[in-house]
Protein backbone atom coordinates (compact mmCIF):
# COMPACT_ATOMS: atom_id res chain seq x y z
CA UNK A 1 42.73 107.36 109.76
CA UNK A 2 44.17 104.44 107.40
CA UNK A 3 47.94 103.43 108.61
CA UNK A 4 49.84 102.33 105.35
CA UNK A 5 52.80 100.61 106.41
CA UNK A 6 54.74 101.30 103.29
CA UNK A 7 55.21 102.64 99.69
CA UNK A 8 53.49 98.93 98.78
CA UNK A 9 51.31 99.13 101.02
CA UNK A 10 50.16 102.66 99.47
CA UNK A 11 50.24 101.72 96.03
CA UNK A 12 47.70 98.92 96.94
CA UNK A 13 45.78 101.07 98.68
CA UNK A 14 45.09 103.05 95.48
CA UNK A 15 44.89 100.13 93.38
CA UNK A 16 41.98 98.86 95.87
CA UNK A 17 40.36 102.45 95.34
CA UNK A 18 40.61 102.08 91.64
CA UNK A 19 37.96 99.54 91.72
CA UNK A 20 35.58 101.78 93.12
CA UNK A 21 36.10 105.15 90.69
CA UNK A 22 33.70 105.75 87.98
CA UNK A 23 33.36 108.71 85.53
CA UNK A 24 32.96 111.96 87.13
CA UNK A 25 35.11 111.23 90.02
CA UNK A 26 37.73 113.76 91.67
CA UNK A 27 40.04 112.08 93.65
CA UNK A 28 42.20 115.21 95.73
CA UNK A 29 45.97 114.02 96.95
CA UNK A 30 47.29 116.38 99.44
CA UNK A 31 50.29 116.24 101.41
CA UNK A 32 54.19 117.60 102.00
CA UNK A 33 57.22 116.66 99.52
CA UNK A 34 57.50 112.93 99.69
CA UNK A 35 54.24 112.40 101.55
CA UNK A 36 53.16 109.31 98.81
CA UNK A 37 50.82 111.14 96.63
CA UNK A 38 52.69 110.06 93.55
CA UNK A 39 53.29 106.64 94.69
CA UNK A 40 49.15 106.15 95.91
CA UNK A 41 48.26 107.87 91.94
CA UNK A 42 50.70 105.35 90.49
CA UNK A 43 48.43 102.38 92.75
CA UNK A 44 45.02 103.99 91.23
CA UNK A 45 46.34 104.02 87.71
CA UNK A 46 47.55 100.08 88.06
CA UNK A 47 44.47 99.58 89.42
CA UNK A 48 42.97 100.74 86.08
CA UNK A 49 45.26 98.97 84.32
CA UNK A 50 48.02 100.94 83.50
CA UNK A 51 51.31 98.50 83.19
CA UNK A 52 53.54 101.33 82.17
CA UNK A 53 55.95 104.00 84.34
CA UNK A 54 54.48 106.60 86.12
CA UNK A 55 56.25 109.63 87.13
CA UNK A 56 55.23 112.22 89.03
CA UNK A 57 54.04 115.14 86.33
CA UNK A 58 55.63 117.89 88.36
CA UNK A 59 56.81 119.55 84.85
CA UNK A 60 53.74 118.29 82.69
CA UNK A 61 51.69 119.29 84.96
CA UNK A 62 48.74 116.84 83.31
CA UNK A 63 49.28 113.30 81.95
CA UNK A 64 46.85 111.27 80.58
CA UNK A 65 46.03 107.77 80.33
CA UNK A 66 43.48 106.58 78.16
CA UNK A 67 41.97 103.53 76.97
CA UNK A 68 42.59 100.34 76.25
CA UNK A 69 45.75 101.24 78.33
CA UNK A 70 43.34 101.82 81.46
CA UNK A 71 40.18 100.85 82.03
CA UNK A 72 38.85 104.28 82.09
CA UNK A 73 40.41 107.69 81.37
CA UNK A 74 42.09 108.71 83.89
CA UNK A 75 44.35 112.56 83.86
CA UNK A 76 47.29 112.46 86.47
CA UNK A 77 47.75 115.95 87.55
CA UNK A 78 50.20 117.96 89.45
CA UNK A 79 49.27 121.48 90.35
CA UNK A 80 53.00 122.29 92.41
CA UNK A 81 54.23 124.26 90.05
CA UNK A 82 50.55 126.85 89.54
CA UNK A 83 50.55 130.41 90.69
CA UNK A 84 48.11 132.12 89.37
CA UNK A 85 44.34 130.57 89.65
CA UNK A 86 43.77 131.95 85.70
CA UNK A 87 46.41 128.57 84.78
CA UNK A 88 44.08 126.35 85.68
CA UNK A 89 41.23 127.02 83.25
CA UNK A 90 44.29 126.29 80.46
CA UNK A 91 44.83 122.86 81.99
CA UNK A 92 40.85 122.29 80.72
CA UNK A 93 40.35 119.21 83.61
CA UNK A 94 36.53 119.74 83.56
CA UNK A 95 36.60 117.81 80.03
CA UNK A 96 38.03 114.77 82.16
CA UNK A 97 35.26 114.33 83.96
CA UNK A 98 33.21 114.17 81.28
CA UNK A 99 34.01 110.37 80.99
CA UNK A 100 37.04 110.46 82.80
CA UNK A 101 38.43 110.67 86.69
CA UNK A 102 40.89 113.50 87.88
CA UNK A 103 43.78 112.29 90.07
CA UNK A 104 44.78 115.78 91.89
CA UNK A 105 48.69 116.11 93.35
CA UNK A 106 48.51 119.84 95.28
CA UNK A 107 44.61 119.92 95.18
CA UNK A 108 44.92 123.37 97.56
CA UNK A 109 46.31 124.60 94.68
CA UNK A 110 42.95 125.14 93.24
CA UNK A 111 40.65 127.76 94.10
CA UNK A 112 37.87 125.48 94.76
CA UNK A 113 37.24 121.90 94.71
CA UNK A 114 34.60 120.11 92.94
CA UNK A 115 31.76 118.77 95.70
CA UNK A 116 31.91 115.69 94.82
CA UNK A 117 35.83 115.24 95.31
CA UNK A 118 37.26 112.66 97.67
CA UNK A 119 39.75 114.40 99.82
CA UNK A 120 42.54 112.66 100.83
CA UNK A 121 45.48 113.50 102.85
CA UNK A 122 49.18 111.70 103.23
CA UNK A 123 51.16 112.66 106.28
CA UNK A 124 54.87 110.05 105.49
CA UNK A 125 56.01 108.86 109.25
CA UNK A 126 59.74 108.70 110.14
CA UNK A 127 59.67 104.92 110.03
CA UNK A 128 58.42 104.47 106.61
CA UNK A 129 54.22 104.29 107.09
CA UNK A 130 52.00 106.88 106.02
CA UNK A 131 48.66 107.73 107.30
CA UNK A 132 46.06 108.68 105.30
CA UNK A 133 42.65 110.82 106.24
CA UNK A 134 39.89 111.33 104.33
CA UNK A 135 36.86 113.79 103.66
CA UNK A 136 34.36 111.38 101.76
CA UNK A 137 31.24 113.59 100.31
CA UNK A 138 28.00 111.75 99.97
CA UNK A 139 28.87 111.06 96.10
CA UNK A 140 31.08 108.36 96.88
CA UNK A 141 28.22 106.54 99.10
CA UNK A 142 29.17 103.05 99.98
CA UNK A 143 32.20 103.10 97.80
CA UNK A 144 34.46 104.03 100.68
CA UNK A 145 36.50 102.72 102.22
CA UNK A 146 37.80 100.68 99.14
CA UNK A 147 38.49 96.97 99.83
């Protein structure tokens, strides 16, 4: 378990694990309401280079950010509002990975997860911290935990 002391402290964290991501990547943000996803997606995509807002894309439900604006492509995406599994194959995220990374709000949303995802979890604590778990799969090798 990572302690994040703070929404700052979160958004670094993700700007720290933006240095690591390469094409291909799945990176899985799970969590209640208010847990940080958003605010540890916003950290990946300044990490990238994004300089821009970034909202949550509750409603757009995929927003994405492409070069020169980041350093890679990168699709923010927000599954909250899916009900049926047959919406995701309209949201067409496997072309992201093509040369792209996925940043997943909601990933149990889906009815499976790529392998090579890195699952990570945000529980927000009553004082302001978050802790964060992870399930690292063998594709991310030495490139975890970000520094």
């Amino acid at each position: 378990m990572i302690e994040l002391a703070d929404a700052a402290a979160t958004e670094a964290f993700g700007e720290a694990l933006a240095a690591r991501l390469r094409p291909g990547d799945v990176v899985a943000l799970a969590g209640a309401l208010g847990a940080g996803k958003t605010t540890l997606a916003r950290g990946v995509l300044r990490g990238l280079g994004h300089r821009g807002d970034v909202a949550s894309p509750t409603f757009a439900l995929v927003v994405p950010y492409e070069p020169p604006d980041v350093r890679l492509p990168a699709w923010h995406v927000d599954l909250y509002r899916i009900e049926h599994p047959g919406e995701m194959e309209e949201l067409g995220l496997e072309e992201a990975l093509d040369d792209g990374v996925l940043l997943i709000e909601w990933p149990e949303r889906l009815t499976a997860l790529w392998p090579q995802a890195l699952r990570l979890r945000l529980e927000a604590r009553a004082d302001g911290a978050r802790a964060l778990t992870a399930d690292v799969p063998a594709a991310w090798g030495t490139r975890w935990p970000p520094r």
